[in-house]
C-alpha atoms as a PDB file:
ATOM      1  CA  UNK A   1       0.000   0.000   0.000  1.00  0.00           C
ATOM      2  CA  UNK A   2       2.977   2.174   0.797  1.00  0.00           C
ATOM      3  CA  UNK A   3       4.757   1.919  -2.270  1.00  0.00           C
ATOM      4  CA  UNK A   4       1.272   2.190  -4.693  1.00  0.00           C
ATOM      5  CA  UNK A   5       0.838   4.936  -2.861  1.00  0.00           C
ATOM      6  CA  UNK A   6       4.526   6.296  -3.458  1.00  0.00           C
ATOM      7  CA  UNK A   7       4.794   5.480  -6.716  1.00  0.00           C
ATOM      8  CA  UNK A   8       0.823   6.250  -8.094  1.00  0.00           C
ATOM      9  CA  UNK A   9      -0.529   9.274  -5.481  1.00  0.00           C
ATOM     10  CA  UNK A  10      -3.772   8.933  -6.742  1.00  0.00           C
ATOM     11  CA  UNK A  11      -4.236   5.261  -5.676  1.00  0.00           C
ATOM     12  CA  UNK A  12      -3.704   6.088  -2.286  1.00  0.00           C
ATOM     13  CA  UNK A  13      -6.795   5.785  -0.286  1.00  0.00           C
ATOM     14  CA  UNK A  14      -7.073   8.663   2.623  1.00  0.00           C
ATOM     15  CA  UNK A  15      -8.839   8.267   5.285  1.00  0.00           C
ATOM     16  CA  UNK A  16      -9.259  10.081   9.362  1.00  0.00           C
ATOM     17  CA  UNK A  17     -11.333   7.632  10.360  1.00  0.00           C
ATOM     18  CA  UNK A  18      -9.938   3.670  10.344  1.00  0.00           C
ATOM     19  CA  UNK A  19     -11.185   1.234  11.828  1.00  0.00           C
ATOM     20  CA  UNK A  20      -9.187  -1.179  14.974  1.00  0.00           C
ATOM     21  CA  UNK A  21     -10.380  -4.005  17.334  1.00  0.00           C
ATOM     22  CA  UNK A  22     -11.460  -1.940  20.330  1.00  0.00           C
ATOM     23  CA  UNK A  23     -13.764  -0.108  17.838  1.00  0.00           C
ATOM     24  CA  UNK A  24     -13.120   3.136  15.693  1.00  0.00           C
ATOM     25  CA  UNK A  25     -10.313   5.709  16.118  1.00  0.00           C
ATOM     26  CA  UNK A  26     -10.110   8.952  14.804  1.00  0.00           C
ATOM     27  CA  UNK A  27      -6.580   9.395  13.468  1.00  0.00           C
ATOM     28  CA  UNK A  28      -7.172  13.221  13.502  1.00  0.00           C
ATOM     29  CA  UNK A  29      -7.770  13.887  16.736  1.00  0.00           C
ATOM     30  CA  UNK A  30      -5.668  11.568  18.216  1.00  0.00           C
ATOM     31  CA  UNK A  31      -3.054  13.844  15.843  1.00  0.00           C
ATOM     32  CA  UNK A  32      -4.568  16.801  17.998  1.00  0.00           C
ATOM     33  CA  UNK A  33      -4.244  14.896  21.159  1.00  0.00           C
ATOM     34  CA  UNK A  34      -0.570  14.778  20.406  1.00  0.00           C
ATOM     35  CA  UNK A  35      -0.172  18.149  19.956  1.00  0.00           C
ATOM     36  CA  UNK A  36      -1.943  19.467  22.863  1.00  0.00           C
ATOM     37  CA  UNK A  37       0.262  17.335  25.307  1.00  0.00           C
ATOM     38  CA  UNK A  38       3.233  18.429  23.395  1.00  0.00           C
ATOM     39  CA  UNK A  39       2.673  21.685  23.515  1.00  0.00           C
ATOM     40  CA  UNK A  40       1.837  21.632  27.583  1.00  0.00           C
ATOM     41  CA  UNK A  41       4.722  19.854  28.097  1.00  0.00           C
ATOM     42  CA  UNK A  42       6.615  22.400  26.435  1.00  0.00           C
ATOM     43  CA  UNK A  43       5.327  25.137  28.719  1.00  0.00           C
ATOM     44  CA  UNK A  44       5.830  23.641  31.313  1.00  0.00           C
ATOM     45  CA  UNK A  45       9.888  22.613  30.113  1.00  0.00           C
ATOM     46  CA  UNK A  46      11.987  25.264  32.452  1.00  0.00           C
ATOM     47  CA  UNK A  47      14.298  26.497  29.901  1.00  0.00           C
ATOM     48  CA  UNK A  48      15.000  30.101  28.499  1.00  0.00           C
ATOM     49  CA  UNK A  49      15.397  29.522  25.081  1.00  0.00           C
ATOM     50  CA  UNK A  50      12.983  31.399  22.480  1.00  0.00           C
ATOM     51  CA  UNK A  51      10.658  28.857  21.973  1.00  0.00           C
ATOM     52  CA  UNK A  52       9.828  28.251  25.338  1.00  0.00           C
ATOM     53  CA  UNK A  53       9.682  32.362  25.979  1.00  0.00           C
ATOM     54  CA  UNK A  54       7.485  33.059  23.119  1.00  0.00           C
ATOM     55  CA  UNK A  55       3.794  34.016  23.789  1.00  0.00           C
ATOM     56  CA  UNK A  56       2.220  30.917  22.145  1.00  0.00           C
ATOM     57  CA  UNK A  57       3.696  28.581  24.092  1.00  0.00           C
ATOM     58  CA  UNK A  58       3.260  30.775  27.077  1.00  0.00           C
ATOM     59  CA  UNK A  59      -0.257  30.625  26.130  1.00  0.00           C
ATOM     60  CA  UNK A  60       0.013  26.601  26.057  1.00  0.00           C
ATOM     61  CA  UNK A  61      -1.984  26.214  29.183  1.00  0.00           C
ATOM     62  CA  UNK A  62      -5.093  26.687  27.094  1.00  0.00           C
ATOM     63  CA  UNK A  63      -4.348  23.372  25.606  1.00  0.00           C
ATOM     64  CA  UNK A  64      -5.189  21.552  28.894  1.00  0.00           C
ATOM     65  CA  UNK A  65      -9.039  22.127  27.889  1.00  0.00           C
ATOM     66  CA  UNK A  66      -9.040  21.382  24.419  1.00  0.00           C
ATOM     67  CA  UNK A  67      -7.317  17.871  25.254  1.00  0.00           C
ATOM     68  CA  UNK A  68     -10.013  17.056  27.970  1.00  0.00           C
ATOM     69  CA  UNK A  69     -12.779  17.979  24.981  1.00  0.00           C
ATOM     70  CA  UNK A  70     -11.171  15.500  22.295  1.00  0.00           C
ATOM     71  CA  UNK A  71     -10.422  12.939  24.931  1.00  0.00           C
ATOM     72  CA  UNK A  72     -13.954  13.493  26.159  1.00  0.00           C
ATOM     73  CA  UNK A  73     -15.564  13.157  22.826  1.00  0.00           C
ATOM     74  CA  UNK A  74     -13.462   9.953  21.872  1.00  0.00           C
ATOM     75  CA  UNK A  75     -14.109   8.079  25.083  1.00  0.00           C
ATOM     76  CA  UNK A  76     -18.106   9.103  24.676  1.00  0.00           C
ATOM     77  CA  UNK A  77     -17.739   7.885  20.714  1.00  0.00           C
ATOM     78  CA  UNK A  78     -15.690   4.623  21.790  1.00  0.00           C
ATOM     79  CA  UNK A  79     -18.355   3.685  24.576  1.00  0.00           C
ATOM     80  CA  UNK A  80     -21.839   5.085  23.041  1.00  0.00           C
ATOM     81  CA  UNK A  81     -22.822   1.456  21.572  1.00  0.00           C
ATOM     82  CA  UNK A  82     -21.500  -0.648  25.024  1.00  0.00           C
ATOM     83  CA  UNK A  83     -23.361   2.084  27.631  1.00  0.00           C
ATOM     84  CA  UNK A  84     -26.687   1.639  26.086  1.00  0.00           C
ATOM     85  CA  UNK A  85     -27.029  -2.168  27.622  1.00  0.00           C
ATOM     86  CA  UNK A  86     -28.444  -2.759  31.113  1.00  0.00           C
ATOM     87  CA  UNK A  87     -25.514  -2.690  33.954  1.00  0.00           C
ATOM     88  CA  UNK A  88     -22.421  -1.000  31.410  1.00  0.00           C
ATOM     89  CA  UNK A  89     -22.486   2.303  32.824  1.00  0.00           C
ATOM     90  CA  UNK A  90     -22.078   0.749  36.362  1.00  0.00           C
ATOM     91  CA  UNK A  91     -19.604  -1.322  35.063  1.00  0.00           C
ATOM     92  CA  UNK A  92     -17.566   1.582  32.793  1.00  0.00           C
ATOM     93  CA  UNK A  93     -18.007   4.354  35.824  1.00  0.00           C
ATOM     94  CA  UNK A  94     -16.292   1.636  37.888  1.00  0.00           C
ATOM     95  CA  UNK A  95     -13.529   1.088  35.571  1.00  0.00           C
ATOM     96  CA  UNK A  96     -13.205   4.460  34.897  1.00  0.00           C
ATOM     97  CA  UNK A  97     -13.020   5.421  38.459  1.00  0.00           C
ATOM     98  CA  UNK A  98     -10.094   2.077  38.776  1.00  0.00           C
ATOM     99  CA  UNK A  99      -7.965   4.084  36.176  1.00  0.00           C
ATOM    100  CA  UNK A 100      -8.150   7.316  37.749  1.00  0.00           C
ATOM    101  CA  UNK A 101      -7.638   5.753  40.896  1.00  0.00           C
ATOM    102  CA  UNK A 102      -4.437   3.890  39.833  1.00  0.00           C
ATOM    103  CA  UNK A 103      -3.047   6.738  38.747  1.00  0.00           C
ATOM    104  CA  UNK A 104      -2.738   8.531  42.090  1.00  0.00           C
END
């Protein structure tokens, strides 16, 4: 697939939405989720080069919130099918509550 699409551009099948085992993934916003941890952990990298001086990534905080929304939307569009059965949202609330909990 690769090389067709290499060697013939127009071949190539494009696509932001492909499909895994656990269910669909949106390549896009996991792209976006990647950018909005890099750029918080770039604000909050103690250096004083430019980059990390420059207003934007001064401003990087604001990324915090926009990574909660996509992560919120892809966990609601990963578990909309499973919650809708009797006893899941006990069950994912429970889980959920595990992972958080593990954390700390």
């Amino acid at each position: 697939m690769t090389q067709t699409a290499f060697l013939n551009p127009s071949d190539a099948v494009v696509s932001t939405h492909a499909g895994t085992i656990a269910g669909d993934r949106f390549q896009v916003l996991d792209s976006w989720r990647g950018i909005c941890a890099l750029l918080v952990t770039l604000f909050h990298f103690p250096t004083s080069s430019a980059i990390s001086q420059s207003s934007f990534i001064g401003s990087s905080y604001l990324f915090v919130d926009f990574f909660f929304v996509l992560s919120g939307f892809v966990i609601a569009s990963s578990y909309a099918n499973r919650l809708g059965r009797p006893g899941e949202v006990t069950r994912f609330a429970l889980v959920r509550f595990g992972r958080i909990y593990r954390i700390w």
